[in-house]
Protein backbone atom coordinates (compact mmCIF):
# COMPACT_ATOMS: atom_id res chain seq x y z
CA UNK A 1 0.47 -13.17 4.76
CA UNK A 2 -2.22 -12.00 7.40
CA UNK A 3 -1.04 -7.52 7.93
CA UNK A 4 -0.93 -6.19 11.40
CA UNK A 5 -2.68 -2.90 11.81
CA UNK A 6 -0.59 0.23 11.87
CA UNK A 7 2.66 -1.02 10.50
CA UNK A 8 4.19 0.68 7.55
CA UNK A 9 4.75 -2.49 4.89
CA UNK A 10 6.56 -1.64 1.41
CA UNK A 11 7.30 -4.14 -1.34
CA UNK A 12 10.28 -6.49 -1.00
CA UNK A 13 11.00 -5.76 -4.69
CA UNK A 14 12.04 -2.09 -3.75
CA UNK A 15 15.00 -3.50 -1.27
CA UNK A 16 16.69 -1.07 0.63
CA UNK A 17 15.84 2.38 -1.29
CA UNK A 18 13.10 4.66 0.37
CA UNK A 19 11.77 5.41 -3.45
CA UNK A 20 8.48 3.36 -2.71
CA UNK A 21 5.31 3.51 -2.24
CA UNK A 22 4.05 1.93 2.00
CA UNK A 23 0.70 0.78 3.04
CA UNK A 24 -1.00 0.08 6.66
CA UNK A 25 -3.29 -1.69 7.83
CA UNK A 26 -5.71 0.66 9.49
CA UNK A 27 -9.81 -0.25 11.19
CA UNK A 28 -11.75 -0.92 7.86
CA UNK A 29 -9.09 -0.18 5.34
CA UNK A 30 -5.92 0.58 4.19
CA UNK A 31 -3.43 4.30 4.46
CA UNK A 32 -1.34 4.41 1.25
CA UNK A 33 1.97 7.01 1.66
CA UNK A 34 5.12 8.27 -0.44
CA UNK A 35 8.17 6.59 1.21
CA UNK A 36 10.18 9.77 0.09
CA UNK A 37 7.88 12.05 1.77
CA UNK A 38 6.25 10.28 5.10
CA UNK A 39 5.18 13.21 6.46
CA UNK A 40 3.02 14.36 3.57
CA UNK A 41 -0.73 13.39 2.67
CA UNK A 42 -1.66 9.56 3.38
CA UNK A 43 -4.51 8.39 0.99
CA UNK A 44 -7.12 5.95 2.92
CA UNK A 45 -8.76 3.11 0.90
CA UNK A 46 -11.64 1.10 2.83
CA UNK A 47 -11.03 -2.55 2.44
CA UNK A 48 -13.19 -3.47 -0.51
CA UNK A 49 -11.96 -0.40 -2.92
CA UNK A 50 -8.42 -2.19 -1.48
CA UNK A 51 -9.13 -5.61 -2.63
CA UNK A 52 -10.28 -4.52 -6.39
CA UNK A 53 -7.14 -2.67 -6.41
CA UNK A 54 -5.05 -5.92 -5.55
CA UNK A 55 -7.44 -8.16 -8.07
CA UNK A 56 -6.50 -5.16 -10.81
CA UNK A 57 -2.62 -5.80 -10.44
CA UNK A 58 -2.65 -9.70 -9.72
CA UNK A 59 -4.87 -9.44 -13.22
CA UNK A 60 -2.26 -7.68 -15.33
CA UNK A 61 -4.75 -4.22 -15.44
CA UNK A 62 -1.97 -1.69 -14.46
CA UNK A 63 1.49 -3.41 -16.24
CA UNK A 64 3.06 -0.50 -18.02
């Protein structure tokens, strides 16, 4: 699945509750947010701290 820039995206596995964490696409990275609290801080990741993140959680690195 190829991300448009600036669209809020949350996990399907979260369904229809705003208790969930969204991402965007943004120029050379990615915005993290709260769901709960959208108007609060956004955290910015550039693309290749992004991509060890995903390569983490597709490994297993962050199951609890």
């Amino acid at each position: 699945m190829t991300v448009p820039e600036g669209r809020w995206f949350k996990s399907s596995f979260s369904a229809n509750t705003d208790n969930c964490v969204e991402f965007r696409r943004v120029e050379g990275g990615v915005e993290v947010r709260n769901s709960k609290r959208p108007n609060d801080a956004i955290i910015r990741y550039t693309d290749s701290e992004w991509k060890a993140f995903i390569l983490g959680v597709k490994n297993g690195e962050f199951d609890i």
